[in-house]
N, C-alpha and C. Protein backbone atom coordinates (compact mmCIF):
# COMPACT_ATOMS: atom_id res chain seq x y z
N UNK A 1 81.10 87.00 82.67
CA UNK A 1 81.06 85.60 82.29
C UNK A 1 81.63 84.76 83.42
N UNK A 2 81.40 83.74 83.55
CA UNK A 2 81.85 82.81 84.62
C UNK A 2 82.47 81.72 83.62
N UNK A 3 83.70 80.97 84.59
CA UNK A 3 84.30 80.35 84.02
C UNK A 3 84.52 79.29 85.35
N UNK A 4 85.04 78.25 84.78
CA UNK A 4 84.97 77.00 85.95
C UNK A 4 86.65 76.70 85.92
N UNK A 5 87.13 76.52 87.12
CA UNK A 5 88.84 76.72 87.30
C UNK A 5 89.66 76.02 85.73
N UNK A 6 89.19 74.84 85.43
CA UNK A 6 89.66 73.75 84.77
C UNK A 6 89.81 74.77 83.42
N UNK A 7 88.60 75.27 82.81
CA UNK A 7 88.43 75.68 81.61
C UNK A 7 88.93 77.32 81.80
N UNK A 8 88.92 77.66 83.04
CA UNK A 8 89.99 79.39 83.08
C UNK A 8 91.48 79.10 82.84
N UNK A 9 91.64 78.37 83.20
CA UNK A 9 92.96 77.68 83.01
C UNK A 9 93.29 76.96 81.55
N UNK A 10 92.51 76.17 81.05
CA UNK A 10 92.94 76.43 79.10
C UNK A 10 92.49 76.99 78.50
N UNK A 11 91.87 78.15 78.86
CA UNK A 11 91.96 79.38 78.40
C UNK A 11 91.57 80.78 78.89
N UNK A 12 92.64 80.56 79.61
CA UNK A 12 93.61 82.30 79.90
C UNK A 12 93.85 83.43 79.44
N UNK A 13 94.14 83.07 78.18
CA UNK A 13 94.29 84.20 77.06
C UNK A 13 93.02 84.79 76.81
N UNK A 14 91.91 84.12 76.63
CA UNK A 14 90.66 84.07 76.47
C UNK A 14 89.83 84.94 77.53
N UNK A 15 90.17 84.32 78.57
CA UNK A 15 89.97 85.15 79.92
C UNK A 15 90.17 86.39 79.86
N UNK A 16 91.75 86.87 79.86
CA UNK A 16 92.20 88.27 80.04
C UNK A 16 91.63 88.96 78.89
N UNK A 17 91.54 88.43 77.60
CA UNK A 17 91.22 88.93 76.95
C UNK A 17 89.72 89.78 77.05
N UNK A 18 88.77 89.00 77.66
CA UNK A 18 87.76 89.40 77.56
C UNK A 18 87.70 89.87 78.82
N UNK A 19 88.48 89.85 79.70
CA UNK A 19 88.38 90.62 81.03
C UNK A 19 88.84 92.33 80.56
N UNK A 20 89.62 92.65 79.63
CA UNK A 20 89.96 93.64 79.13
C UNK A 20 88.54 94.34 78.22
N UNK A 21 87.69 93.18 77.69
CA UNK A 21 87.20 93.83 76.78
C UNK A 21 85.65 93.97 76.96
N UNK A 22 85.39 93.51 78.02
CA UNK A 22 83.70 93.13 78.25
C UNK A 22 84.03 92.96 79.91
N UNK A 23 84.99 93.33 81.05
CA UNK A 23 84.68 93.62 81.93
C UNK A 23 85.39 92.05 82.72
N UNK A 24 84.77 92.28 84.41
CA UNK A 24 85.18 91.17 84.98
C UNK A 24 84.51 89.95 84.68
N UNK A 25 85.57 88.71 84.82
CA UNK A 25 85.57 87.27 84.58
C UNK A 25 85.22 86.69 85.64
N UNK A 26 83.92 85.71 86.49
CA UNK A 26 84.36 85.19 87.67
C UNK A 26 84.70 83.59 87.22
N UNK A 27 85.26 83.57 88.32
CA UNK A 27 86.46 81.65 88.32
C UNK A 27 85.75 81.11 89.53
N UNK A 28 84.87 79.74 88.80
CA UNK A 28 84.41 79.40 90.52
C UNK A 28 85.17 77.74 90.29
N UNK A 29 85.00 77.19 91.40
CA UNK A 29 85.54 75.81 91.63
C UNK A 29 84.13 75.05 92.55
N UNK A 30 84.27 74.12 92.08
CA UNK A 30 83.11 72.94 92.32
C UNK A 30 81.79 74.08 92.70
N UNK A 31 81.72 74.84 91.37
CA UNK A 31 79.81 76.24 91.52
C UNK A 31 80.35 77.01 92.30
N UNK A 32 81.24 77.68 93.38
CA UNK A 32 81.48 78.37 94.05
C UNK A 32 82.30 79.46 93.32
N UNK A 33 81.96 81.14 93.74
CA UNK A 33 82.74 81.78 93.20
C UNK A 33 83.90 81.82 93.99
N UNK A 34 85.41 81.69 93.38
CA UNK A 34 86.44 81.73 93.98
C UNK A 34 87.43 82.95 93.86
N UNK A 35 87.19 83.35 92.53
CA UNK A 35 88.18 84.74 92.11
C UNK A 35 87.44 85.51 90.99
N UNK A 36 87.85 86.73 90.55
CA UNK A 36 87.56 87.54 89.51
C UNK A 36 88.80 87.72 89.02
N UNK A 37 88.59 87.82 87.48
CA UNK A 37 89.78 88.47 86.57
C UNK A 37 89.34 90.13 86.09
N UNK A 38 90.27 90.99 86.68
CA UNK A 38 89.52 91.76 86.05
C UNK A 38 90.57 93.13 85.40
N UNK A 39 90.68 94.17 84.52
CA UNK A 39 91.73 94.54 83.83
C UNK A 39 92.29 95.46 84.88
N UNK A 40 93.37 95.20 84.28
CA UNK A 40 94.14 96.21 85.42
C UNK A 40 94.27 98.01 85.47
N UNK A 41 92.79 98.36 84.83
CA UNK A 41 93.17 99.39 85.01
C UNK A 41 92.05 99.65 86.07
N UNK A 42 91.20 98.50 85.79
CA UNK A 42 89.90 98.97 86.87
C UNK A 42 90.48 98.24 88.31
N UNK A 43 91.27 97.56 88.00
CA UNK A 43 92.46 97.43 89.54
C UNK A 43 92.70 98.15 90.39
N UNK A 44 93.52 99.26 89.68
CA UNK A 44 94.13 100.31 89.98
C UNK A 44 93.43 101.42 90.39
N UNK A 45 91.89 101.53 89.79
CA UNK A 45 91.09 102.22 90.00
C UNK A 45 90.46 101.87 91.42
N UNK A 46 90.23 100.73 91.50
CA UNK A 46 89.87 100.15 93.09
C UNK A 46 90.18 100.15 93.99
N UNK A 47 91.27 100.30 93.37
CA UNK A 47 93.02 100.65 94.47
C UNK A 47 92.64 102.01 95.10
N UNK A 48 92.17 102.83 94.27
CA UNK A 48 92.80 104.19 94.00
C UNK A 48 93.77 104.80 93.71
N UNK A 49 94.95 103.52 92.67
CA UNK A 49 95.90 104.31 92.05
C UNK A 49 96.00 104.74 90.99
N UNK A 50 94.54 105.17 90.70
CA UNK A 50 94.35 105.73 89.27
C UNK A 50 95.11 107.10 89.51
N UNK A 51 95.27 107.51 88.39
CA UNK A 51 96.11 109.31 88.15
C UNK A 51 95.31 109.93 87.59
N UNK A 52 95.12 111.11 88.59
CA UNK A 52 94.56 111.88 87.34
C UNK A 52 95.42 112.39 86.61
N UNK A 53 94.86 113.45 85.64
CA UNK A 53 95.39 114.39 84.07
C UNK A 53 96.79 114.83 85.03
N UNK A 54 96.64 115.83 85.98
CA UNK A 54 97.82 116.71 86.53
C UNK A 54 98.83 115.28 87.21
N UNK A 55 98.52 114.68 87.59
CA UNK A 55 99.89 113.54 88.32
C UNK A 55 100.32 112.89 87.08
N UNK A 56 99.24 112.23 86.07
CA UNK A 56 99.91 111.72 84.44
C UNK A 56 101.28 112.81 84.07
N UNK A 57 100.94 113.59 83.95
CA UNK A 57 101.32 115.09 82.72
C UNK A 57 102.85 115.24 83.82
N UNK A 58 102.66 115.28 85.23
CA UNK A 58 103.83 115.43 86.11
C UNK A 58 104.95 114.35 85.77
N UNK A 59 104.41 112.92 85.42
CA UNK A 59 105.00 111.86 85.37
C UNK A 59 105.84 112.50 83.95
N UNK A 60 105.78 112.87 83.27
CA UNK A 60 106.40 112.86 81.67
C UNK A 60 107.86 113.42 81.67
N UNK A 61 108.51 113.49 80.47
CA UNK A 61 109.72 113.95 80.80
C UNK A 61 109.63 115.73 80.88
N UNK A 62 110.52 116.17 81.46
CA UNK A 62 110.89 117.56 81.22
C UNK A 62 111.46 118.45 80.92
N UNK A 63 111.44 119.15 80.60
CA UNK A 63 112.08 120.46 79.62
C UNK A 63 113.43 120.79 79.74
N UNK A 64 113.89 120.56 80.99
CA UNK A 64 115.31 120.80 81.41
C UNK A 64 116.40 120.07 80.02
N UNK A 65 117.19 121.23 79.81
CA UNK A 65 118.29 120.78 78.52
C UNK A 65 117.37 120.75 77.24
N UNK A 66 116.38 120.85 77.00
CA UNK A 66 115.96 121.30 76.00
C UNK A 66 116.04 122.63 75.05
N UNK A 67 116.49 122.48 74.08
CA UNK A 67 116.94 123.92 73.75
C UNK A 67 115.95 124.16 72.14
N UNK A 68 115.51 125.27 72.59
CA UNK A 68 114.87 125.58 71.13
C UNK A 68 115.02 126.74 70.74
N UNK A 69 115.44 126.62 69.16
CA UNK A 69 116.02 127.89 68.52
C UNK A 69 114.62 128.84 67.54
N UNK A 70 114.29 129.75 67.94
CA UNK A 70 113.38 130.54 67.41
C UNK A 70 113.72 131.86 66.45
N UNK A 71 113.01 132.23 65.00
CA UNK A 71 113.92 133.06 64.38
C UNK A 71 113.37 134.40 65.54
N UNK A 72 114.62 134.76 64.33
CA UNK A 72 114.65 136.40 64.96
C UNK A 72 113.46 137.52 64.03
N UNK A 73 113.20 136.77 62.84
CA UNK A 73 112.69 137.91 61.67
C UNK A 73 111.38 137.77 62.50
N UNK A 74 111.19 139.01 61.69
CA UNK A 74 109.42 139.60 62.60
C UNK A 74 108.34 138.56 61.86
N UNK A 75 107.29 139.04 62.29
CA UNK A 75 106.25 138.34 61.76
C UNK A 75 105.07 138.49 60.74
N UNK A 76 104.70 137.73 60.16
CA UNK A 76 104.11 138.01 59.02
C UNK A 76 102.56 138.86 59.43
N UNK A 77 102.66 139.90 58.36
CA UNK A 77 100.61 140.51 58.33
C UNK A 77 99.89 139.18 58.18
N UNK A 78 98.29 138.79 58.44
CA UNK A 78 97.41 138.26 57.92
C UNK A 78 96.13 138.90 58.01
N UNK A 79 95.72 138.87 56.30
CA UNK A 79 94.58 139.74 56.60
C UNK A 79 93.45 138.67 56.89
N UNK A 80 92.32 138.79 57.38
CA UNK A 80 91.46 138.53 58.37
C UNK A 80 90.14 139.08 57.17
N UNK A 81 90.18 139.78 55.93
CA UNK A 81 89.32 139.92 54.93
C UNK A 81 88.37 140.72 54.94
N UNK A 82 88.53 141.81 56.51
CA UNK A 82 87.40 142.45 56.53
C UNK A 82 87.93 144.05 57.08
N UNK A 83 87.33 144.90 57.90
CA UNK A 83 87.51 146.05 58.57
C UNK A 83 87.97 146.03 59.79
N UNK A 84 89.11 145.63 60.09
CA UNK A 84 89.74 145.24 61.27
C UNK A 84 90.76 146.09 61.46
């Protein structure tokens, strides 16, 4: 969608909003394109500071001092209903 500076400007919310939800916004001034709004994840992607799965999953917290208590009793049969 294109938007003209005056009317990107009272409404902004409007803008980002739909820059989030239907893609980039352009902003022109007197018909000229001047800027794009566009979400910040396809920013980041342009950037190339998207993450992949393994750099996400690295970012998280970690295990260190975590303590987990597991019983000791054995484990249960399950029958499976057949000749196994």
């Amino acid at each position: 969608m294109r938007w003209q500076v005056q009317e990107a400007k009272q409404k902004f919310s409007e803008v980002l909003r739909l820059a989030e939800a239907e893609g980039p916004q352009v902003v022109t001034r007197h018909g000229d394109e001047v800027a794009v709004v566009i979400d910040i994840r396809e920013y980041r992607r342009l950037k190339g500071e998207e993450m992949d799965l393994r750099d996400y999953l690295l970012q998280g917290p970690t295990i260190e001092g975590l303590e987990i208590d597991r019983s000791t009793e054995p484990t249960r049969a399950v029958d499976f209903g057949g000749d196994r």
